[in-house]
N, C-alpha and C. Protein backbone atom coordinates (compact mmCIF):
# COMPACT_ATOMS: atom_id res chain seq x y z
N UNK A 1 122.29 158.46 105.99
CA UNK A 1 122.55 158.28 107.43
C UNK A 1 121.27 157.96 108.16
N UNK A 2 121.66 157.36 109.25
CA UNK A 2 120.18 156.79 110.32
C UNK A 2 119.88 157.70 110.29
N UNK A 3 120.16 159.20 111.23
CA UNK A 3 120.05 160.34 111.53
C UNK A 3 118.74 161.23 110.75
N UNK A 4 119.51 161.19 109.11
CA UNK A 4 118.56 161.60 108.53
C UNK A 4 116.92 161.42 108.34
N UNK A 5 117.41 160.00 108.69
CA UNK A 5 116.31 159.26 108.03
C UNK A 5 115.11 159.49 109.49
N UNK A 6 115.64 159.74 110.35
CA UNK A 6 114.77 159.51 111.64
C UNK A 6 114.08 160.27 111.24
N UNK A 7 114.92 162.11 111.11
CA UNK A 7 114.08 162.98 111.12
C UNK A 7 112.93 163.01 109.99
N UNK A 8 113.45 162.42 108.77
CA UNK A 8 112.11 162.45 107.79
C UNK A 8 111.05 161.37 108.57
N UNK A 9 111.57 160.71 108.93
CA UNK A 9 110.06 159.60 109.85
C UNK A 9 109.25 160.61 110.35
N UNK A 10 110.11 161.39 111.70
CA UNK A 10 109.67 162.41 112.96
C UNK A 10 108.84 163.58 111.82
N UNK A 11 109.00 163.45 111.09
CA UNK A 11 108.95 164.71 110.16
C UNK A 11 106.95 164.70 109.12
N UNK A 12 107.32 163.52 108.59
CA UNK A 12 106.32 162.63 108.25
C UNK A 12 105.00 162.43 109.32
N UNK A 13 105.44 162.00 110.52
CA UNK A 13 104.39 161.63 111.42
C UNK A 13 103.34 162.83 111.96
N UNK A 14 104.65 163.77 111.85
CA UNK A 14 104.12 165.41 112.31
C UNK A 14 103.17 165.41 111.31
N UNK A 15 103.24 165.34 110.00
CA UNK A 15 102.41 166.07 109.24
C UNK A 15 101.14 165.07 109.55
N UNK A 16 101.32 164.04 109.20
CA UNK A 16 100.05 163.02 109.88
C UNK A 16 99.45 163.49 110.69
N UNK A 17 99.93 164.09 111.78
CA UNK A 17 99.04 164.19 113.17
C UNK A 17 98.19 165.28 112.72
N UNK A 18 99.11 166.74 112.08
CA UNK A 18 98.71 167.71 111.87
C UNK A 18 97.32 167.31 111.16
N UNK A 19 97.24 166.85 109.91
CA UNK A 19 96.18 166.37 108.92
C UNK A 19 95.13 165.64 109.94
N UNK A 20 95.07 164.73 110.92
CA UNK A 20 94.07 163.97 111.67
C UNK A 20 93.98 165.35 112.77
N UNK A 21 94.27 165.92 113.18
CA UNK A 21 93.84 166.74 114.48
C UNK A 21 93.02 167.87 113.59
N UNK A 22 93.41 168.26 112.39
CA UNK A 22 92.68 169.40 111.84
C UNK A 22 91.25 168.95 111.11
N UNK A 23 91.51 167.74 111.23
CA UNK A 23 90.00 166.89 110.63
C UNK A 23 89.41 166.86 111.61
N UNK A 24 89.80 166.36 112.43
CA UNK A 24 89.04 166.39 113.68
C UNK A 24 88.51 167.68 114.20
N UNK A 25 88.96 168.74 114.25
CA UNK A 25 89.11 169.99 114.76
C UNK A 25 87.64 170.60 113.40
N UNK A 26 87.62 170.46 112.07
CA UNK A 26 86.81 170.48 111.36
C UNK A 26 85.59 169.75 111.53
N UNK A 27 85.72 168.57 111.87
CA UNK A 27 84.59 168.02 112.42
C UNK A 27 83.34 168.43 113.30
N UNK A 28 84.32 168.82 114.72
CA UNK A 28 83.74 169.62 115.75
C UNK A 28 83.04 170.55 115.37
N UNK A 29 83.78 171.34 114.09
CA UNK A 29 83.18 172.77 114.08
C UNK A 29 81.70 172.60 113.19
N UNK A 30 81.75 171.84 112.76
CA UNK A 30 80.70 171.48 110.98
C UNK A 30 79.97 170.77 112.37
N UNK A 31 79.99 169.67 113.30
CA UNK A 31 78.99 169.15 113.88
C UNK A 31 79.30 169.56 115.33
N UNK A 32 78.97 170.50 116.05
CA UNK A 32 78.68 170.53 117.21
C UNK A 32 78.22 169.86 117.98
N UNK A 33 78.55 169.63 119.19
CA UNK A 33 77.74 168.23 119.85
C UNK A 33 76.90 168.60 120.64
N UNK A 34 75.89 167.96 120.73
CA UNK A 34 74.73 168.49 121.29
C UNK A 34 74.64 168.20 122.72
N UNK A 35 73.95 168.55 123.27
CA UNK A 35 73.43 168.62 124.98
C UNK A 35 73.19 167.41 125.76
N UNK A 36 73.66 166.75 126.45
CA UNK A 36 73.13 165.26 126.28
C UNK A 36 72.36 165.10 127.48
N UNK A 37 70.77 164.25 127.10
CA UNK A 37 69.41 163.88 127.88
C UNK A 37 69.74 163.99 129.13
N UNK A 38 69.10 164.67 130.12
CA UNK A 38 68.52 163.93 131.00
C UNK A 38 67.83 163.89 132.02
């Protein structure tokens, strides 16, 4: 069914985001950003 199928898309994308926001979120923490000049 369409139905199904949406939700595995909706389902899929979630986990995507999850995986890029927690990289990101790892990022931040490993490089802090520094003070900027001026």
């Amino acid at each position: 069914m369409l139905f199904e199928y949406l939700i595995e898309m909706i389902l899929e994308l979630a986990a995507t985001i999850l995986v890029l926001v927690s990289l990101v979120i790892a990022c931040a923490a490993l490089h802090p950003p520094r003070a900027p000049h001026r």
